[in-house]
C-alpha atoms as a PDB file:
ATOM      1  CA  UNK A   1      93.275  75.880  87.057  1.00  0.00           C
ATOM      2  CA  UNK A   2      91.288  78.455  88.802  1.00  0.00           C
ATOM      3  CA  UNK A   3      92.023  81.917  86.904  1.00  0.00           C
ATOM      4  CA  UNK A   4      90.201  85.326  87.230  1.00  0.00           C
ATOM      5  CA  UNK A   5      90.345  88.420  85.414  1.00  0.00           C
ATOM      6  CA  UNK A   6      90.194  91.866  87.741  1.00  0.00           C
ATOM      7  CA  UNK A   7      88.859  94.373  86.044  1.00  0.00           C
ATOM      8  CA  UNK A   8      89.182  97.535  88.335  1.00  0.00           C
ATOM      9  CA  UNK A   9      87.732  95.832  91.268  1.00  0.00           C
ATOM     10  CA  UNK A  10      86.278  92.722  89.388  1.00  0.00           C
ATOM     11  CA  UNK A  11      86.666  89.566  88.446  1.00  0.00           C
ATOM     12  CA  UNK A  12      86.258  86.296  86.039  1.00  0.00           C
ATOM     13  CA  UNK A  13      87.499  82.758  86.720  1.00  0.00           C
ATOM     14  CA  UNK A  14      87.847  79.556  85.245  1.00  0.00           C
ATOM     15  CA  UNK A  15      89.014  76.171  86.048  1.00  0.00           C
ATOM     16  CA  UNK A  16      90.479  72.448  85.190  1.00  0.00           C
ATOM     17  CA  UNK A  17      93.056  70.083  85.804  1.00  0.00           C
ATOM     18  CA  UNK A  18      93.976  66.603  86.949  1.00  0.00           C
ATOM     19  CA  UNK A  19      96.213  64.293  88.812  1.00  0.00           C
ATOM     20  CA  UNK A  20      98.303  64.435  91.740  1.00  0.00           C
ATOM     21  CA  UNK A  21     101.800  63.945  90.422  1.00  0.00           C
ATOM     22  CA  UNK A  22     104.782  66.398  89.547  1.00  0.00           C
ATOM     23  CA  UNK A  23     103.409  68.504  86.560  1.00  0.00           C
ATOM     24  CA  UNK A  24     104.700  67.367  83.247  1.00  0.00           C
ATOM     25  CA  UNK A  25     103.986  68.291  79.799  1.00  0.00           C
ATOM     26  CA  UNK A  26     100.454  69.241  78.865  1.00  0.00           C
ATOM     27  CA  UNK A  27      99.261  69.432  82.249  1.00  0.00           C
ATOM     28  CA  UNK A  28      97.961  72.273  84.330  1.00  0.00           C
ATOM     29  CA  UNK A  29      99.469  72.555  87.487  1.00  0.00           C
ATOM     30  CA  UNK A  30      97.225  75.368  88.699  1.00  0.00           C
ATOM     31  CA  UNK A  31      94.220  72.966  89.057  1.00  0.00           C
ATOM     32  CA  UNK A  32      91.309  72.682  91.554  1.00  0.00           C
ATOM     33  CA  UNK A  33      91.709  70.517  94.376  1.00  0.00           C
ATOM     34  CA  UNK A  34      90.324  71.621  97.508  1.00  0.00           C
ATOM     35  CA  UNK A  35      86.967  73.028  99.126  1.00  0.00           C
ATOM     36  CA  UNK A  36      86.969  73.476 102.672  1.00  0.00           C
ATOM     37  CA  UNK A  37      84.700  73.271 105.290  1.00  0.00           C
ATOM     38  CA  UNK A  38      84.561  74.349 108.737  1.00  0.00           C
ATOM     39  CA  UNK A  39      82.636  75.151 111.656  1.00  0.00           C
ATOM     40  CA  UNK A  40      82.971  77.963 113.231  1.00  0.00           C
ATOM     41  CA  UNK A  41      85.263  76.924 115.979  1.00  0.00           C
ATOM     42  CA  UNK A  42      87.520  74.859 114.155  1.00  0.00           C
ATOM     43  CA  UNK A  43      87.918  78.055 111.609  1.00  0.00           C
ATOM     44  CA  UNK A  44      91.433  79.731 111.745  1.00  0.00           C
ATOM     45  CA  UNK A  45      91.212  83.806 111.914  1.00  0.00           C
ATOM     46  CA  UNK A  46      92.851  84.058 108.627  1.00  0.00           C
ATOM     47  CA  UNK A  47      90.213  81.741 107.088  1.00  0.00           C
ATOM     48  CA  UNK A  48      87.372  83.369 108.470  1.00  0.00           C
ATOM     49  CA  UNK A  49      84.006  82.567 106.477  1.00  0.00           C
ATOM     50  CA  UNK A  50      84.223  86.470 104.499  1.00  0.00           C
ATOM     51  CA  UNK A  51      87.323  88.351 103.903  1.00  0.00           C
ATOM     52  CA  UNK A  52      85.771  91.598 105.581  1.00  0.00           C
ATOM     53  CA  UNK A  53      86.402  89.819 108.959  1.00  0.00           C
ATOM     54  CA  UNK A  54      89.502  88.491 108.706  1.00  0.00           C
ATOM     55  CA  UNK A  55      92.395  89.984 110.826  1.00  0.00           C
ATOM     56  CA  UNK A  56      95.196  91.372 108.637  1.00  0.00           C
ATOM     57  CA  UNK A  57      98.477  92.583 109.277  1.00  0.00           C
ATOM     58  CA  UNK A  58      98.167  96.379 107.608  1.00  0.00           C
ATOM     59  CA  UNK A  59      94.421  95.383 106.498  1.00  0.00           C
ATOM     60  CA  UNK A  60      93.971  99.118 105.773  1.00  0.00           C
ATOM     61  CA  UNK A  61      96.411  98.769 103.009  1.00  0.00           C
ATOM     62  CA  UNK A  62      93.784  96.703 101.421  1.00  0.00           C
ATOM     63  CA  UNK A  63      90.765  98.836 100.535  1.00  0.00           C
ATOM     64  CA  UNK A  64      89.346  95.627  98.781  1.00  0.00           C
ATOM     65  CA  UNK A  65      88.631  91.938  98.855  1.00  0.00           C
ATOM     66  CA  UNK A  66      87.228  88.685  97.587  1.00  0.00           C
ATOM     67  CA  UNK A  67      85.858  85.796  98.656  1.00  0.00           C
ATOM     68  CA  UNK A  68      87.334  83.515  95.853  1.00  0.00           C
ATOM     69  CA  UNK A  69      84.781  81.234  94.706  1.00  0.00           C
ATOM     70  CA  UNK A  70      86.834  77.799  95.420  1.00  0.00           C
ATOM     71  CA  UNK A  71      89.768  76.549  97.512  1.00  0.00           C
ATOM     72  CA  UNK A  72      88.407  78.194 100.588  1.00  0.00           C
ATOM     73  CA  UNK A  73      91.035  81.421  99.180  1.00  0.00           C
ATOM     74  CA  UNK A  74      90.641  84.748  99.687  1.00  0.00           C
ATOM     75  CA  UNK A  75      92.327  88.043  97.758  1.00  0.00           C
ATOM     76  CA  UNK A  76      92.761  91.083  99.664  1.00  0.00           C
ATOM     77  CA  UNK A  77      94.480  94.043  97.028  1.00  0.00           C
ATOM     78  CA  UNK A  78      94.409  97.522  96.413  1.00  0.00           C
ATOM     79  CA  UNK A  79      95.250  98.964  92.759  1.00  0.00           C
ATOM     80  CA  UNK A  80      97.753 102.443  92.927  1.00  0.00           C
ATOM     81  CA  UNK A  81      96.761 103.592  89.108  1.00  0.00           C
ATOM     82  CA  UNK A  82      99.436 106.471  89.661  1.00  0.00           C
ATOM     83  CA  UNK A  83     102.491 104.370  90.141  1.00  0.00           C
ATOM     84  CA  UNK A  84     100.414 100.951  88.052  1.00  0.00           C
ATOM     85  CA  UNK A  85     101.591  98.756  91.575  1.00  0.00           C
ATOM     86  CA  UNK A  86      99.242  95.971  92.683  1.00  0.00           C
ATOM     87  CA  UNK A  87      99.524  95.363  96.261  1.00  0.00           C
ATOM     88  CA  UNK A  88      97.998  91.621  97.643  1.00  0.00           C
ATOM     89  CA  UNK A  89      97.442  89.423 100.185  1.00  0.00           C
ATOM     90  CA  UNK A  90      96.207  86.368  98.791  1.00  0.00           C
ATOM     91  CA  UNK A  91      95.060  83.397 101.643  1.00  0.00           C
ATOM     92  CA  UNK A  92      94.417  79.899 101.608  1.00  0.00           C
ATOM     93  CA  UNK A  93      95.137  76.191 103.307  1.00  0.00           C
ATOM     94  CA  UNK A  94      97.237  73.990 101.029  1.00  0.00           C
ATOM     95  CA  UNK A  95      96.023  70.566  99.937  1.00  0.00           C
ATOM     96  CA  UNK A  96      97.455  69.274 103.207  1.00  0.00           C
ATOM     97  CA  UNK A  97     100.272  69.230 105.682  1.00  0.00           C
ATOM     98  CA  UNK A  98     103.373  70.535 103.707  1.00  0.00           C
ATOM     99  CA  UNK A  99     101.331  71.251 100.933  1.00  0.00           C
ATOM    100  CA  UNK A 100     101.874  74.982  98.441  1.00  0.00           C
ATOM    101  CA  UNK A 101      99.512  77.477  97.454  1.00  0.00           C
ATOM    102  CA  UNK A 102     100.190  80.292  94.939  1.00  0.00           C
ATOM    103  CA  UNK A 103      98.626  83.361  93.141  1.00  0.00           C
ATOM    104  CA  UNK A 104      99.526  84.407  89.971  1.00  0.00           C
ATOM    105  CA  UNK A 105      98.495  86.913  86.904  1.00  0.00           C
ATOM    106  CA  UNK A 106      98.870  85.882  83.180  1.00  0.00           C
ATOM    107  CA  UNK A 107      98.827  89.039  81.284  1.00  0.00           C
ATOM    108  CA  UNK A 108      97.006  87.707  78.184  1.00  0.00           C
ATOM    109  CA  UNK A 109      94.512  84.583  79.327  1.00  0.00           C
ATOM    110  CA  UNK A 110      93.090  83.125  81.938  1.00  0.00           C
ATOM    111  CA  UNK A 111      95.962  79.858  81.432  1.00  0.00           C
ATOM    112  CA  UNK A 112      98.436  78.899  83.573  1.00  0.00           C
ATOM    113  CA  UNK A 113     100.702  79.047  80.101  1.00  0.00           C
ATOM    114  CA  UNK A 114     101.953  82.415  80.475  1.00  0.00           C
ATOM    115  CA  UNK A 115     101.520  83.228  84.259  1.00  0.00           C
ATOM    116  CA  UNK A 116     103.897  85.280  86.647  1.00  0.00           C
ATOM    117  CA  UNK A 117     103.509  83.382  89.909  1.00  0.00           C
ATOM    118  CA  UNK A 118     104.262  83.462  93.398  1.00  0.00           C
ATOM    119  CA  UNK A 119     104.130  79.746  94.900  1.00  0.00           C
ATOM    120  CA  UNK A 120     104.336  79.578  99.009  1.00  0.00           C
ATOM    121  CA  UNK A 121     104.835  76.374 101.254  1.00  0.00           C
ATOM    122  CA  UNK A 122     105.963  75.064 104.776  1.00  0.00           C
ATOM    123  CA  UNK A 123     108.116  72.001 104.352  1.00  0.00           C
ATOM    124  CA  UNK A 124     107.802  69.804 107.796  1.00  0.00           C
ATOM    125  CA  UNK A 125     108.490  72.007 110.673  1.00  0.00           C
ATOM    126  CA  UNK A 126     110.852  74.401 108.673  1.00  0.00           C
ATOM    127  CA  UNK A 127     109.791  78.258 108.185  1.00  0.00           C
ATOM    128  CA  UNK A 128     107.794  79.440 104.859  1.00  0.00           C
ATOM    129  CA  UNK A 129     109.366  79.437 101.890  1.00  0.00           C
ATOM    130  CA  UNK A 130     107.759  81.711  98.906  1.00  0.00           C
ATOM    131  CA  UNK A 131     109.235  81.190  95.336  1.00  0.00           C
ATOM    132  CA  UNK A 132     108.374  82.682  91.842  1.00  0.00           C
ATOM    133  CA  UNK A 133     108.063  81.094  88.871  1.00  0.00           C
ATOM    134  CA  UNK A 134     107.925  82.070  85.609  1.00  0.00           C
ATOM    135  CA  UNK A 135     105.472  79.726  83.537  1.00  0.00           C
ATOM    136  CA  UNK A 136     106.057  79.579  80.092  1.00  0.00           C
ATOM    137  CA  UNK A 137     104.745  76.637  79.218  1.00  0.00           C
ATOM    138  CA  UNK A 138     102.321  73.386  80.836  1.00  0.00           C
ATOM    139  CA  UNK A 139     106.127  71.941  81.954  1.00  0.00           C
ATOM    140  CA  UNK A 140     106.536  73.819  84.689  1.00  0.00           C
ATOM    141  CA  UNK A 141     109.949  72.377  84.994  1.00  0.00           C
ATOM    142  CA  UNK A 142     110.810  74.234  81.891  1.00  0.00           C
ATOM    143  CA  UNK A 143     110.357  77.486  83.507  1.00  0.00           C
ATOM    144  CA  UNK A 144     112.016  80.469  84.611  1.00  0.00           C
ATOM    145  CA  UNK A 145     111.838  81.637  87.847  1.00  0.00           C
ATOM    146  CA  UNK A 146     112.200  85.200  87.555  1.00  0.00           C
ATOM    147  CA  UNK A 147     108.842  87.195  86.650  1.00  0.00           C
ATOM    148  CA  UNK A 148     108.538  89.520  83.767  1.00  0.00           C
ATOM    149  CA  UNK A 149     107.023  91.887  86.676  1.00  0.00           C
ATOM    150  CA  UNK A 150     109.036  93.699  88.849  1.00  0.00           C
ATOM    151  CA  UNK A 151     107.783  92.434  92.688  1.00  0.00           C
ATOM    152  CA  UNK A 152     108.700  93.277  96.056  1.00  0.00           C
ATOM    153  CA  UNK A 153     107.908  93.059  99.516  1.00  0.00           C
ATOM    154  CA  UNK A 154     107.062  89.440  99.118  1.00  0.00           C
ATOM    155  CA  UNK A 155     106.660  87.378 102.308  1.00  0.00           C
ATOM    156  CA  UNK A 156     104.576  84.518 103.315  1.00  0.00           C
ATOM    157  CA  UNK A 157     103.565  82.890 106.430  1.00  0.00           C
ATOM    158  CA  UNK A 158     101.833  79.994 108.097  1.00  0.00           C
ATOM    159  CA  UNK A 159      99.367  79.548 110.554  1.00  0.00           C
ATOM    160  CA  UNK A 160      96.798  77.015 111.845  1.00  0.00           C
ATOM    161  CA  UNK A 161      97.676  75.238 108.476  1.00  0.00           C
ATOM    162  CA  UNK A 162      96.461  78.283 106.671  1.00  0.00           C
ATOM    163  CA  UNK A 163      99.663  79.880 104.368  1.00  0.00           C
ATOM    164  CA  UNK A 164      98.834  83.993 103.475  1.00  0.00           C
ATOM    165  CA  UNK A 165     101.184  85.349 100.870  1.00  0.00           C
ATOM    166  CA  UNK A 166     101.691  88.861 100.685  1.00  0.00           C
ATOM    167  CA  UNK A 167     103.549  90.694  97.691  1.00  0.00           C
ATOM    168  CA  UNK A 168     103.668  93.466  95.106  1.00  0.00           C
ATOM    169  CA  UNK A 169     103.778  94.301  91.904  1.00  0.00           C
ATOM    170  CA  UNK A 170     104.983  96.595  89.438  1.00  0.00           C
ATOM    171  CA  UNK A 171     102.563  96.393  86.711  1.00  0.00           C
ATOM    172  CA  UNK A 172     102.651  98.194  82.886  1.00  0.00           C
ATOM    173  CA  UNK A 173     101.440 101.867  82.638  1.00  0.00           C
ATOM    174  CA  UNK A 174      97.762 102.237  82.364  1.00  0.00           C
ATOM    175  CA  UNK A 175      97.055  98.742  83.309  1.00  0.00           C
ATOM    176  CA  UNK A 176      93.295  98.777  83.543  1.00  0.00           C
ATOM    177  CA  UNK A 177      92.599  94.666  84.233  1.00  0.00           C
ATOM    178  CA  UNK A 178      94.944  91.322  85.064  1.00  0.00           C
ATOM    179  CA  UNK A 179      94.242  87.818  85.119  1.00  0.00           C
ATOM    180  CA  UNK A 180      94.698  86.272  88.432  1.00  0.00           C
ATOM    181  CA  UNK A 181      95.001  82.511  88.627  1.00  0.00           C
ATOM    182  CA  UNK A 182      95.387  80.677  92.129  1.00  0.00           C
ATOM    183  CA  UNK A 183      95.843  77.061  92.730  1.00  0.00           C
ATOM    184  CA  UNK A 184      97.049  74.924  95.337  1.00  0.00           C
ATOM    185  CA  UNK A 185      98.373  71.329  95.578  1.00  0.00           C
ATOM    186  CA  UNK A 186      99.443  68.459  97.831  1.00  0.00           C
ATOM    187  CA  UNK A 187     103.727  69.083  98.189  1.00  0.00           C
ATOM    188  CA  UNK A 188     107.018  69.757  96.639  1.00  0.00           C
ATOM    189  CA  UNK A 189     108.796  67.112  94.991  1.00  0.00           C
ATOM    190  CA  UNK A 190     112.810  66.481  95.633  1.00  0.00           C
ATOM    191  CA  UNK A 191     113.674  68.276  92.566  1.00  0.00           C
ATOM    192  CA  UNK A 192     111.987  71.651  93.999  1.00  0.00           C
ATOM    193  CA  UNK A 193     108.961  71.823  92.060  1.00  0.00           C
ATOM    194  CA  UNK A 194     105.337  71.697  92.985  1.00  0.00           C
ATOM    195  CA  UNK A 195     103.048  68.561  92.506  1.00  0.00           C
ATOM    196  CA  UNK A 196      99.906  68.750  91.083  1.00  0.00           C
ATOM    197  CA  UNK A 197      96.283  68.054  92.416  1.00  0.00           C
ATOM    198  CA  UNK A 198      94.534  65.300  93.190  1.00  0.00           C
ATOM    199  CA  UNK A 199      92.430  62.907  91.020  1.00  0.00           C
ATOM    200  CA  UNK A 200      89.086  64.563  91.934  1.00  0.00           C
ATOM    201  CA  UNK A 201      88.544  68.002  90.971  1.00  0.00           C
ATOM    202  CA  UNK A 202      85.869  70.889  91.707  1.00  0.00           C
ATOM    203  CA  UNK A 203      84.782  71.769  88.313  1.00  0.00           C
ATOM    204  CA  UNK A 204      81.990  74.428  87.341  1.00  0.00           C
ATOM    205  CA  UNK A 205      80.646  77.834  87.194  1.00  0.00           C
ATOM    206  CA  UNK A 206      81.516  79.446  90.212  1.00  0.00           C
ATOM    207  CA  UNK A 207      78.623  81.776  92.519  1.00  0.00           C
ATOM    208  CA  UNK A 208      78.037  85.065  92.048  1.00  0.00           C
ATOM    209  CA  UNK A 209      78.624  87.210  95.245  1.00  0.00           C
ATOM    210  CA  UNK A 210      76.428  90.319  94.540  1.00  0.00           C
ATOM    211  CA  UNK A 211      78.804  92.819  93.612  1.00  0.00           C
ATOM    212  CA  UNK A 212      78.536  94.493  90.466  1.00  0.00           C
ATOM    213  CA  UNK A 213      81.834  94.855  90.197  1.00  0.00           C
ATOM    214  CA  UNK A 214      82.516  91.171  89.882  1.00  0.00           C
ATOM    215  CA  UNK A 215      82.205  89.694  86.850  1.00  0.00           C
ATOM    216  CA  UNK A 216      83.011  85.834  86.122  1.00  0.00           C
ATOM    217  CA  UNK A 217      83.408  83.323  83.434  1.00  0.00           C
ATOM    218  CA  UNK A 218      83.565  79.779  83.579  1.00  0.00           C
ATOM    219  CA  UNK A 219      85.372  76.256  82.154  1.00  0.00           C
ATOM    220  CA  UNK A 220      87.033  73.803  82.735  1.00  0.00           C
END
């Protein structure tokens, strides 16, 4: 699982996992499997190598981003602390072709146990689809799918095998830091829920990126 914790504009991650398989019990789903690599040619716009040059749709909506440490994702946000709403665009490629991606905040760790997410995937030649899912426990088929947040506005989209998911969220008064977790993972099984990773994982202390305002932990 890849998790960080925003602190105004900061953040912490950590990360683990295994297996590429349906999730089942004791298992996190949200799990690293994917670093990618590109030249600059073959690099989509929405992956560009730093989120300050990617082209977004309303970019100046998002007074900040990241360059997440692993998955080749991105986080582009901006906090309201009037209103407590999180607005987010959160970009990466899935694990392959047909593949999900999803962001998510857990309000008390840095777990997937206890996270609000928002999953996005293309199945074959269809358009986007973007589901929620509340996780309550490491059975993800045991979980809800409505969020203990209020969100709207939630959309996702595909292209050059890259999926962005845009959303936002209604978050407690005086909110002043969430977890974020992101993941993503190889497909979606018959039953409708997501698979998990691959065998070989990225597992470490992710890179500082020389903002002060980021702070990170690490584990696995």
């Amino acid at each position: 699982m890849l998790a960080k914790e925003v602190v105004g504009n900061g953040v912490c991650d950590s990360i683990d996992g295994e297996g590429d398989r349906p999730v089942d019990g004791g298992r996190d789903w949200f799990a690293v499997i994917l670093g990618v690599l590109a030249t600059a040619l073959l690099v989509s716009p929405a992956l560009s190598l730093t989120c300050t040059l990617q082209k977004l749709k309303n970019k100046n909506d998002y007074p900040n981003c990241t360059d997440l440490p692993h998955l080749g994702a991105f986080l582009h946000w901006n906090f309201n602390a009037s209103n407590s709403s999180l607005s987010m665009t959160f970009i990466a490629p899935p694990a392959k072709t047909g593949g999900w991606v999803a962001w998510a905040i857990n309000p008390n760790s840095t777990r997937m146990a206890g996270s609000h997410a928002l999953l996005a995937y293309k199945p074959n030649s269809s358009a986007v689809t973007i589901q929620t899912y509340d996780i309550k426990s490491y059975n993800i088929s045991l979980s809800g799918m409505n969020l203990s947040y209020p969100v709207w506005d939630l959309k996702a989209e595909e292209s050059s095998g890259i999926i962005t998911i845009y959303g936002k969220w209604k978050l407690p008064a005086k909110t002043e830091k969430v977890n974020q977790v992101w993941q993503v993972g190889p497909g979606i099984i018959p039953s409708g829920y997501p698979m998990i990773h691959g065998p070989r994982q990225e597992c470490g202390e992710p890179q500082g990126h020389g903002d002060p305002k980021l702070g990170y932990g690490s584990g696995c």
